[in-house]
Structure formats: structure tokens, C-alpha cells
PDB file of N, CA and C in Angstrom:
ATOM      1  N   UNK A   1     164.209  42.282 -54.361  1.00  0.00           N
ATOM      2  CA  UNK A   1     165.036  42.434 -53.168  1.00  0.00           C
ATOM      3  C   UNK A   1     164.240  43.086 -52.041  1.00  0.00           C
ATOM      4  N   UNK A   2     163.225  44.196 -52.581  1.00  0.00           N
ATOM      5  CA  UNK A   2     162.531  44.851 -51.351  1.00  0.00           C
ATOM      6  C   UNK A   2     161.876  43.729 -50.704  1.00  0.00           C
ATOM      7  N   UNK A   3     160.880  43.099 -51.162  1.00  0.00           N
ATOM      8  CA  UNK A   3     160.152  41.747 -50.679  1.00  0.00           C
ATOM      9  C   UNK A   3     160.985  41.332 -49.785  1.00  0.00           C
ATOM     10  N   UNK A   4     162.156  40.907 -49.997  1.00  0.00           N
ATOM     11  CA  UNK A   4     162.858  39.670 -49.308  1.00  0.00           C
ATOM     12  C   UNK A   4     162.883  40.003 -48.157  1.00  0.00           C
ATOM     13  N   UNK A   5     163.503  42.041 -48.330  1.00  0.00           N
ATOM     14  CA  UNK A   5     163.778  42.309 -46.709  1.00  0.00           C
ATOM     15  C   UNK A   5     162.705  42.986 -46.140  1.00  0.00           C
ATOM     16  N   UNK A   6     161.595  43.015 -46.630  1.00  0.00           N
ATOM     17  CA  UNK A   6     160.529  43.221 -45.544  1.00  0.00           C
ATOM     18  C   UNK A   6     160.111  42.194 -44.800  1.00  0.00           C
ATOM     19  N   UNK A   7     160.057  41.028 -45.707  1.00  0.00           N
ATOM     20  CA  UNK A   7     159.263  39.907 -45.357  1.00  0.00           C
ATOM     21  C   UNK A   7     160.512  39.268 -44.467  1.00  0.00           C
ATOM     22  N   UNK A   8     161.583  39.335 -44.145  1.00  0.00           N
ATOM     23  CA  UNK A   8     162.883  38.642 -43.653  1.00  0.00           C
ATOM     24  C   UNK A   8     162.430  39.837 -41.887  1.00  0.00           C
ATOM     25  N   UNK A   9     162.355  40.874 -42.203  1.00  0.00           N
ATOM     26  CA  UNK A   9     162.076  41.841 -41.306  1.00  0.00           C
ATOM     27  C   UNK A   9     160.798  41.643 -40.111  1.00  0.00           C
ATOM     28  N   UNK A  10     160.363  40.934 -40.928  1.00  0.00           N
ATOM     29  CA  UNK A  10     158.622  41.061 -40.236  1.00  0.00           C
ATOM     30  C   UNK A  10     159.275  39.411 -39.349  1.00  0.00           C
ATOM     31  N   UNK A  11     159.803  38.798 -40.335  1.00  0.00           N
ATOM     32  CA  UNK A  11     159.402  36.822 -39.757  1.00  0.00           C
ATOM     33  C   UNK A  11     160.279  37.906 -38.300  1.00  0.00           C
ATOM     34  N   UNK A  12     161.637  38.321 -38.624  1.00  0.00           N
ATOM     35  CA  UNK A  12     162.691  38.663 -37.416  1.00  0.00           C
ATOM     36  C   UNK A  12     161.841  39.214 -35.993  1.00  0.00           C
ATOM     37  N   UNK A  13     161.033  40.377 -36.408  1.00  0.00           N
ATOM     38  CA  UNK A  13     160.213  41.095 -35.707  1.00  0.00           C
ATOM     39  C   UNK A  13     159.300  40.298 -35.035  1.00  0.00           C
ATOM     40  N   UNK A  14     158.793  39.386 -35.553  1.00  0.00           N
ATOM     41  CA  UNK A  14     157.415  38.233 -35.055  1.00  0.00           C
ATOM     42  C   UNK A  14     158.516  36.973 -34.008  1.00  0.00           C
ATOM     43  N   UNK A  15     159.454  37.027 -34.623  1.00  0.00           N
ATOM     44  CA  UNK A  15     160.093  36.066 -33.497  1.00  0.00           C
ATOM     45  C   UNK A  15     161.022  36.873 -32.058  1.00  0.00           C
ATOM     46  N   UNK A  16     161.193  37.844 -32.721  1.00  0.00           N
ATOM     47  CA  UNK A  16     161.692  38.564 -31.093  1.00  0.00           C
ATOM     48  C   UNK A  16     160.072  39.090 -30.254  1.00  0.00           C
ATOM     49  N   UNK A  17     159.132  39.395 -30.582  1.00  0.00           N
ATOM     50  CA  UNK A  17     158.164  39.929 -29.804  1.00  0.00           C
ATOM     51  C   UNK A  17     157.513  38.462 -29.384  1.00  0.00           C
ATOM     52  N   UNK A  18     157.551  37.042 -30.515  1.00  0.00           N
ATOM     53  CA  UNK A  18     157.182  36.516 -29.326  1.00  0.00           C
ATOM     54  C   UNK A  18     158.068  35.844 -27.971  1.00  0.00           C
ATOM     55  N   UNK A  19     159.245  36.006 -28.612  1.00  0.00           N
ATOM     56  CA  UNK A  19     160.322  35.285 -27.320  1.00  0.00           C
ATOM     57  C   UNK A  19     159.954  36.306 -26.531  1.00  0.00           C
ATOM     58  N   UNK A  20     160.086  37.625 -26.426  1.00  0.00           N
ATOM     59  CA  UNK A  20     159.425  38.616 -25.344  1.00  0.00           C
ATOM     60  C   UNK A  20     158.694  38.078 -24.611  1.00  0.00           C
ATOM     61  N   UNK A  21     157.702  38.036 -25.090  1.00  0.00           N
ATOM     62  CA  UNK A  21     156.379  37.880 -24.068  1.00  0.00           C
ATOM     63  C   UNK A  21     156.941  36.481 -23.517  1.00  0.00           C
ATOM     64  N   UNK A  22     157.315  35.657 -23.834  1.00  0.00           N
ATOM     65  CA  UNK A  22     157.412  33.820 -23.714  1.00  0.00           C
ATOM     66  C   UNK A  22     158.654  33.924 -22.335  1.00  0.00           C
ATOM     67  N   UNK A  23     159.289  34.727 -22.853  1.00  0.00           N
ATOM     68  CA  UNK A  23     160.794  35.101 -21.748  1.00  0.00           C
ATOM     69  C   UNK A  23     160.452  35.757 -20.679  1.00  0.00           C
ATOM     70  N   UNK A  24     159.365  36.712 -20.638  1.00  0.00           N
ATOM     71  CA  UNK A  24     158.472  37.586 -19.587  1.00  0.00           C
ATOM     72  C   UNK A  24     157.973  36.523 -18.501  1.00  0.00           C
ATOM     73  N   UNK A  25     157.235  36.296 -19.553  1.00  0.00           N
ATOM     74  CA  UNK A  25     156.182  35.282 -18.806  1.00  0.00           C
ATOM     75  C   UNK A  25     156.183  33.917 -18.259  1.00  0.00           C
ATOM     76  N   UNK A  26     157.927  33.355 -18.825  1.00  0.00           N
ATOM     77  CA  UNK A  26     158.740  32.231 -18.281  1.00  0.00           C
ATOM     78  C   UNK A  26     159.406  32.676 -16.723  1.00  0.00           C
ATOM     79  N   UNK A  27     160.088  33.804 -17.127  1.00  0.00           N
ATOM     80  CA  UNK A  27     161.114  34.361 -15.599  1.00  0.00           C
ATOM     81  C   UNK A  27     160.534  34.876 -14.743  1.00  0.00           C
ATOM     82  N   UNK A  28     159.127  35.209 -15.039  1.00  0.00           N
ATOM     83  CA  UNK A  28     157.994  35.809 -13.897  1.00  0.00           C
ATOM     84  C   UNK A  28     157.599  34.616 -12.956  1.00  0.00           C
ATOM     85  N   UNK A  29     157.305  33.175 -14.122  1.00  0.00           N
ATOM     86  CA  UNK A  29     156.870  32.292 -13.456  1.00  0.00           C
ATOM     87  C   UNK A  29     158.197  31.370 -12.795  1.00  0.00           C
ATOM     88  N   UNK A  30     159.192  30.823 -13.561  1.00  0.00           N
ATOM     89  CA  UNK A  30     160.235  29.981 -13.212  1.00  0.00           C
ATOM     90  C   UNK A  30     161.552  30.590 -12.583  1.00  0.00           C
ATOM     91  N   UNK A  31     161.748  31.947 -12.629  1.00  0.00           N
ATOM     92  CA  UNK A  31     162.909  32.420 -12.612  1.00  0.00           C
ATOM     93  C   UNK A  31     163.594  32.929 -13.457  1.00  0.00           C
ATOM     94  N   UNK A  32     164.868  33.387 -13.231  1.00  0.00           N
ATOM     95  CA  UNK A  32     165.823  33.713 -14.345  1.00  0.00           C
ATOM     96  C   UNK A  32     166.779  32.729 -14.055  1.00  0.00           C
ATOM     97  N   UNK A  33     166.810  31.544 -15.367  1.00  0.00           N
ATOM     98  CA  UNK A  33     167.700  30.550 -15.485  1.00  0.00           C
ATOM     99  C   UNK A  33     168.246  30.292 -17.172  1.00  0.00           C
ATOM    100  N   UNK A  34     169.122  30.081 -16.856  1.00  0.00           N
ATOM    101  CA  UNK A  34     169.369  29.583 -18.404  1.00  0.00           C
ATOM    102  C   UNK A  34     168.947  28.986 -19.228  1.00  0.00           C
ATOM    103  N   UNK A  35     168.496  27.760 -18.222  1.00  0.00           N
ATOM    104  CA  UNK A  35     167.542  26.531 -18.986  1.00  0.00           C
ATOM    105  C   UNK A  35     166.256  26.890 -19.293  1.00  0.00           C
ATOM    106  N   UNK A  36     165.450  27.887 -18.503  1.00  0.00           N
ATOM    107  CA  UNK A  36     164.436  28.784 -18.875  1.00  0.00           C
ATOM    108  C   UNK A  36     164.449  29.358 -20.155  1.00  0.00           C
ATOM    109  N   UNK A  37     165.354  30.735 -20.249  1.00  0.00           N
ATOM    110  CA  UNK A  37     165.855  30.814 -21.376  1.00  0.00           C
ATOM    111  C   UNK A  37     165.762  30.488 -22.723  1.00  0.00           C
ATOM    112  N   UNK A  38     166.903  29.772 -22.673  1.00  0.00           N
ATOM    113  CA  UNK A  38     167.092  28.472 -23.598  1.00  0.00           C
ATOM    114  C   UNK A  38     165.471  27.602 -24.591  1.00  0.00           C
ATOM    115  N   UNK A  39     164.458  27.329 -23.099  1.00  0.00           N
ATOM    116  CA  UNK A  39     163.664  26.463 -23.814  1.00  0.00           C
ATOM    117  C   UNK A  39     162.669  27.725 -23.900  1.00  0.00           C
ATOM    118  N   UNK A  40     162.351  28.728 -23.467  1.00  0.00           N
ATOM    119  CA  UNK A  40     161.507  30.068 -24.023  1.00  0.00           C
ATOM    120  C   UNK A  40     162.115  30.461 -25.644  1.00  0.00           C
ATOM    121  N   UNK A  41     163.567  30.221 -26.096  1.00  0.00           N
ATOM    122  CA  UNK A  41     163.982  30.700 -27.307  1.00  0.00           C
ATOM    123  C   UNK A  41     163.656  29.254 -28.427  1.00  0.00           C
ATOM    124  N   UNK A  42     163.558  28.358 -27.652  1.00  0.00           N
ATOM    125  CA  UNK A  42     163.332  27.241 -28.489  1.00  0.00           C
ATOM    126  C   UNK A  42     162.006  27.066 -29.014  1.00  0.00           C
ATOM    127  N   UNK A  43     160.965  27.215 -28.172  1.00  0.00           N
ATOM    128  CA  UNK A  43     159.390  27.172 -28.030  1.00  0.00           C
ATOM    129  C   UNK A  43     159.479  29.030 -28.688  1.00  0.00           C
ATOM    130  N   UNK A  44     160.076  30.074 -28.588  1.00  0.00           N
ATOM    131  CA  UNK A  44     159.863  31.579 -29.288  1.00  0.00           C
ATOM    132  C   UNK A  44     160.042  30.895 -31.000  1.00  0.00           C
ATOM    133  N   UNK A  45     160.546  29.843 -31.328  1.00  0.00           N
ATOM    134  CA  UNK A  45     161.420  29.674 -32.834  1.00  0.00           C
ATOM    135  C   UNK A  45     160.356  28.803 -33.365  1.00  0.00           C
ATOM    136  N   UNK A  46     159.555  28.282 -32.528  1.00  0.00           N
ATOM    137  CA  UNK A  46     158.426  27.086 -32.847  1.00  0.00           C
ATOM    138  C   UNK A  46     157.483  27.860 -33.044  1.00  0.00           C
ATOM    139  N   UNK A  47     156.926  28.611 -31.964  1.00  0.00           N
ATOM    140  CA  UNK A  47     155.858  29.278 -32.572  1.00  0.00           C
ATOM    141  C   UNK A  47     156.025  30.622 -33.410  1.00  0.00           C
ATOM    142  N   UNK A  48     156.632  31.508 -33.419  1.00  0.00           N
ATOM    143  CA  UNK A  48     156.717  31.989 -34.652  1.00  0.00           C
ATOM    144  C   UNK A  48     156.508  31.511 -36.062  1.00  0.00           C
ATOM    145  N   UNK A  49     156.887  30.751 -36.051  1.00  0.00           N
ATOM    146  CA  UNK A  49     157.031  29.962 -37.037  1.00  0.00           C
ATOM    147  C   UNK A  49     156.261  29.432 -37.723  1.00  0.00           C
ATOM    148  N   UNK A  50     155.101  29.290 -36.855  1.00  0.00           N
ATOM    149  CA  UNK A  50     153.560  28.777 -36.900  1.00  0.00           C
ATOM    150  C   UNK A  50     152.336  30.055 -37.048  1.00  0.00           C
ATOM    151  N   UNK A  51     152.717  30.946 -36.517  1.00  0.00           N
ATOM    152  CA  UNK A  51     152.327  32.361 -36.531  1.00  0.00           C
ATOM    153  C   UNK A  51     152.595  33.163 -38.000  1.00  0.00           C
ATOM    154  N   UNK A  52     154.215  33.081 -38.383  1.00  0.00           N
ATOM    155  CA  UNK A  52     154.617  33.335 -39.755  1.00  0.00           C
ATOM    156  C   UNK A  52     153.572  32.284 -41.072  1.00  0.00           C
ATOM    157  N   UNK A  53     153.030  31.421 -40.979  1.00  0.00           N
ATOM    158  CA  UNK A  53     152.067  30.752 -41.764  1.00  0.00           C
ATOM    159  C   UNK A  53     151.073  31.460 -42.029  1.00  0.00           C
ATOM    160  N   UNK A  54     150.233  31.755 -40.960  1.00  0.00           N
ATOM    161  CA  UNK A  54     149.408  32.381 -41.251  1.00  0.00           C
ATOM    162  C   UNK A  54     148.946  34.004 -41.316  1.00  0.00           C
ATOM    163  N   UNK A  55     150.191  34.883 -40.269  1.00  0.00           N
ATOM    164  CA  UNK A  55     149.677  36.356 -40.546  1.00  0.00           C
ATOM    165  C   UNK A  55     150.807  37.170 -41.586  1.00  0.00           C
ATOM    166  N   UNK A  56     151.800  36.393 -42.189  1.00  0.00           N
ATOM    167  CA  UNK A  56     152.973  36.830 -42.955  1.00  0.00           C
ATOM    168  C   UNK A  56     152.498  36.173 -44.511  1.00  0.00           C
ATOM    169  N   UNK A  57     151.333  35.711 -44.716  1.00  0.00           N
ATOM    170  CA  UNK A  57     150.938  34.915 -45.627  1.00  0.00           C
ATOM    171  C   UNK A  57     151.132  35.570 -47.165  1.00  0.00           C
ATOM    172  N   UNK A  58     150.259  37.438 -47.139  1.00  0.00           N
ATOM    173  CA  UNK A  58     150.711  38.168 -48.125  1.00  0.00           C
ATOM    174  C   UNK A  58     152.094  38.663 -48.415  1.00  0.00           C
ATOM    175  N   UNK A  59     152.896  39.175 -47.376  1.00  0.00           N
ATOM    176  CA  UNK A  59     154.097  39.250 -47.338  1.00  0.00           C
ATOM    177  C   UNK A  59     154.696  38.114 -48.093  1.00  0.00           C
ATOM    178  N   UNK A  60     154.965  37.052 -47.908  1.00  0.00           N
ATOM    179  CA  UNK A  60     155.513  35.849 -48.072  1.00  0.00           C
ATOM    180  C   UNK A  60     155.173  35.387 -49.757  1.00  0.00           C
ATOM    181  N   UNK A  61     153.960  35.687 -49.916  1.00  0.00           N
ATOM    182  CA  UNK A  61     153.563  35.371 -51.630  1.00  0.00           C
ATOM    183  C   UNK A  61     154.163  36.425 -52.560  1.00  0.00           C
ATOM    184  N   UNK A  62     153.900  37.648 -51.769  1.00  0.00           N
ATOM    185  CA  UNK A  62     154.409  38.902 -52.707  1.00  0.00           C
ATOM    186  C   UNK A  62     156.201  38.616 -53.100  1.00  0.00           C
ATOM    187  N   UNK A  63     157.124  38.163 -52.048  1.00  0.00           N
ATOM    188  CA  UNK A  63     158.243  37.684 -52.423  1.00  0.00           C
ATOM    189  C   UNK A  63     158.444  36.498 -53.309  1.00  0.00           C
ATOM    190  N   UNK A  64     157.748  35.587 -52.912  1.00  0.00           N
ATOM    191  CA  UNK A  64     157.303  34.779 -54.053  1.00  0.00           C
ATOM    192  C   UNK A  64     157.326  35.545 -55.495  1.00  0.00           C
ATOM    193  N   UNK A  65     156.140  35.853 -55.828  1.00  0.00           N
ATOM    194  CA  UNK A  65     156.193  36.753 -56.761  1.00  0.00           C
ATOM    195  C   UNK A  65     157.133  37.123 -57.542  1.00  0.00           C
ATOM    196  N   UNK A  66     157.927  37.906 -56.676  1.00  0.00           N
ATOM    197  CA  UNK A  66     159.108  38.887 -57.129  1.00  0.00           C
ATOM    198  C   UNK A  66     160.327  37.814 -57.403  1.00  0.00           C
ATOM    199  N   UNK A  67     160.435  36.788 -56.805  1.00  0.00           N
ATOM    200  CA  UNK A  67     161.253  35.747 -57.285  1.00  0.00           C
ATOM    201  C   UNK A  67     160.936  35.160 -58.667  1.00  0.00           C
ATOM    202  N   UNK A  68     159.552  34.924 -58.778  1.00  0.00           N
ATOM    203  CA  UNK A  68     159.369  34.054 -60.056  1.00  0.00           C
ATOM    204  C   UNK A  68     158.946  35.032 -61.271  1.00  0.00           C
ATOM    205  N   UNK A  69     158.851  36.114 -60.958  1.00  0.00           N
ATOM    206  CA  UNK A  69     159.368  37.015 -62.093  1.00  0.00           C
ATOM    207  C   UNK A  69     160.795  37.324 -62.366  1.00  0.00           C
ATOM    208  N   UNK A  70     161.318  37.628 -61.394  1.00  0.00           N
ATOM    209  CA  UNK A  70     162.700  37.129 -61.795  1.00  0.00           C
ATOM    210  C   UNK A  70     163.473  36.013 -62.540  1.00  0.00           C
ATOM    211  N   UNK A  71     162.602  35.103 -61.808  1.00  0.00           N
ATOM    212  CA  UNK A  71     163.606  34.109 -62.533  1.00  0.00           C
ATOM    213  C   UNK A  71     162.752  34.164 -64.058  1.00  0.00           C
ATOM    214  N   UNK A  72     161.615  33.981 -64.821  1.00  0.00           N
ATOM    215  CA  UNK A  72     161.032  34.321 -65.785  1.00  0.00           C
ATOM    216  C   UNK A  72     162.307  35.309 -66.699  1.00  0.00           C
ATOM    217  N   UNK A  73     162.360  36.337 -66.321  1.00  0.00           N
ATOM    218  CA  UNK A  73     163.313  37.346 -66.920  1.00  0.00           C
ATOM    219  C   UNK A  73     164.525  36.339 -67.266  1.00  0.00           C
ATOM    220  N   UNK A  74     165.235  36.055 -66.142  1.00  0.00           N
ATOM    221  CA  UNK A  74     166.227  35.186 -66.408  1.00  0.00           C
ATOM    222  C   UNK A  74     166.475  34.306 -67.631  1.00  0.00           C
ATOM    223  N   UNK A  75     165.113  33.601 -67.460  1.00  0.00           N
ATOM    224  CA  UNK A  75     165.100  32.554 -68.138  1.00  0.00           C
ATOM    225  C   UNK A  75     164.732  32.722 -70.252  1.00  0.00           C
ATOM    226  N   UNK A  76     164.320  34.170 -69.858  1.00  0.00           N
ATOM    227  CA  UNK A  76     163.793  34.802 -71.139  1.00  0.00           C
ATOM    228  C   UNK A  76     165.191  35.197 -71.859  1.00  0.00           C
ATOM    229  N   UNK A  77     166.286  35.925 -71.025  1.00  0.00           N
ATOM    230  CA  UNK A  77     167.008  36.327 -71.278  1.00  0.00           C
ATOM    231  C   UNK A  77     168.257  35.409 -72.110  1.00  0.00           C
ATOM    232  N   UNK A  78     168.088  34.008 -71.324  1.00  0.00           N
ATOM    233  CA  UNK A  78     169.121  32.583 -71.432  1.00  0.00           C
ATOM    234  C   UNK A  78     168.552  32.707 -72.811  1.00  0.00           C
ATOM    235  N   UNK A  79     167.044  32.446 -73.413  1.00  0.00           N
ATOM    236  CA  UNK A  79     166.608  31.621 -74.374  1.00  0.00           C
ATOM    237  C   UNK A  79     166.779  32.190 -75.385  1.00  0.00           C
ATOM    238  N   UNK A  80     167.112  34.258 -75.147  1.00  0.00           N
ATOM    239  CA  UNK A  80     167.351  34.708 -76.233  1.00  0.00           C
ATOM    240  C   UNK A  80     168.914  34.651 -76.538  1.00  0.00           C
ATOM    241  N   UNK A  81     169.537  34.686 -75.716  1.00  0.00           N
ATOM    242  CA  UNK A  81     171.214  34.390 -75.923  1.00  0.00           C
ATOM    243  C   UNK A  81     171.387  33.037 -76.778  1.00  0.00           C
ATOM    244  N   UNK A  82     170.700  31.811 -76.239  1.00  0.00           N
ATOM    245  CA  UNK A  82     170.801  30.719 -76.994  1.00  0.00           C
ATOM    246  C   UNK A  82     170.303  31.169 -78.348  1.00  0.00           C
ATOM    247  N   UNK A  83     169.393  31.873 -78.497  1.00  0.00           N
ATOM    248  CA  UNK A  83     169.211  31.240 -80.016  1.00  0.00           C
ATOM    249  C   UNK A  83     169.764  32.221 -80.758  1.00  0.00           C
ATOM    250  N   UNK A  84     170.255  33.764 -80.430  1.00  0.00           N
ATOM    251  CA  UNK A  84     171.635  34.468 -81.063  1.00  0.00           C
ATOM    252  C   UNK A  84     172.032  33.353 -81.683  1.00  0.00           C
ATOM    253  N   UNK A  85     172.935  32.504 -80.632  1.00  0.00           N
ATOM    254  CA  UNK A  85     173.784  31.422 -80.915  1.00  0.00           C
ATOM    255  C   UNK A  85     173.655  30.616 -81.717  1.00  0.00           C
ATOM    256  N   UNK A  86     172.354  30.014 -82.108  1.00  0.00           N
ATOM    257  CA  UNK A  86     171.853  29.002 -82.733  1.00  0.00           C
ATOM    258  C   UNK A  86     171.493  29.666 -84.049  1.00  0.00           C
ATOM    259  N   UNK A  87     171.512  30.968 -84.092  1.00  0.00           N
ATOM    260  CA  UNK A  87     171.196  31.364 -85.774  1.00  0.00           C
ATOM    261  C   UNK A  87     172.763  31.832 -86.263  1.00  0.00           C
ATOM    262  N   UNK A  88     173.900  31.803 -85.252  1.00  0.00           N
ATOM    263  CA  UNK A  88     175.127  32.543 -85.927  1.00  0.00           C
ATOM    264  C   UNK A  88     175.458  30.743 -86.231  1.00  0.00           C
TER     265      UNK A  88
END
């Protein structure tokens, strides 16, 4: 669970700092418009996104990780319940 919300924290964090700068540097140049806006949050969701690939890379595996040990456990846990079952 820690993984999830750091790494959920960081993508959040990487997409508001870059709509920042993108929204700065849109209304400096075009104005303050909606449609500005709008396509600065659209192009902030694109590149993040592209950014999250490569500098969220450890973050992102380490949750990995913590998922597929989980599910491992899970799955350890099913196989011993089944075969309780299968020897009663």
C-alpha cells in the first residue's frame, strides 16, 4: 500500500508542476482563456505522462514489486486452503 501512494503521489506531483509551468508559460504568451487552459491541461496530461516513464521508473517497479508479492502470498495461501480440502 505504501508503494502505491508514493508512487500515485509523485505521478500527481509531476503532473501539477508540469501544467504549472505549461499554464505560466501559455497565459504569459496567449492570454488567460479557457481554451488556453484547457489545451495546457491536455498537453500537462501528455507529457507527464511521458516524463512518469522515465524519472518515476524506480518508484513504479518498487510497486510492482509489492504487488507481485502480494499476490504470491495470495496465491500461496489459496493452494494451502485447497489442499486442507483435498486431504479432508
Amino acid at each position: 500500500m505504501k508503494h502505491f501512494v508514493v508512487y500515485t503521489l509523485l505521478r500527481f506531483g509531476l503532473f501539477v508542476a508540469t501544467y504549472a509551468v505549461l499554464s505560466a508559460l501559455a497565459v504569459l504568451i496567449f492570454g488567460n482563456t479557457v481554451t488556453v487552459l484547457f489545451v495546457t491541461l491536455v498537453l500537462a496530461a501528455l507529457i507527464s505522462s511521458v516524463l512518469s516513464l522515465r524519472f518515476l521508473a524506480g518508484p513504479r517497479a518498487r510497486f510492482a514489486e509489492s504487488v507481485e508479492a502480494r499476490a504470491s502470498r495470495a496465491r500461496a495461501r489459496f493452494e494451502e486452503i485447497r489442499s486442507r480440502e483435498d486431504a479432508e
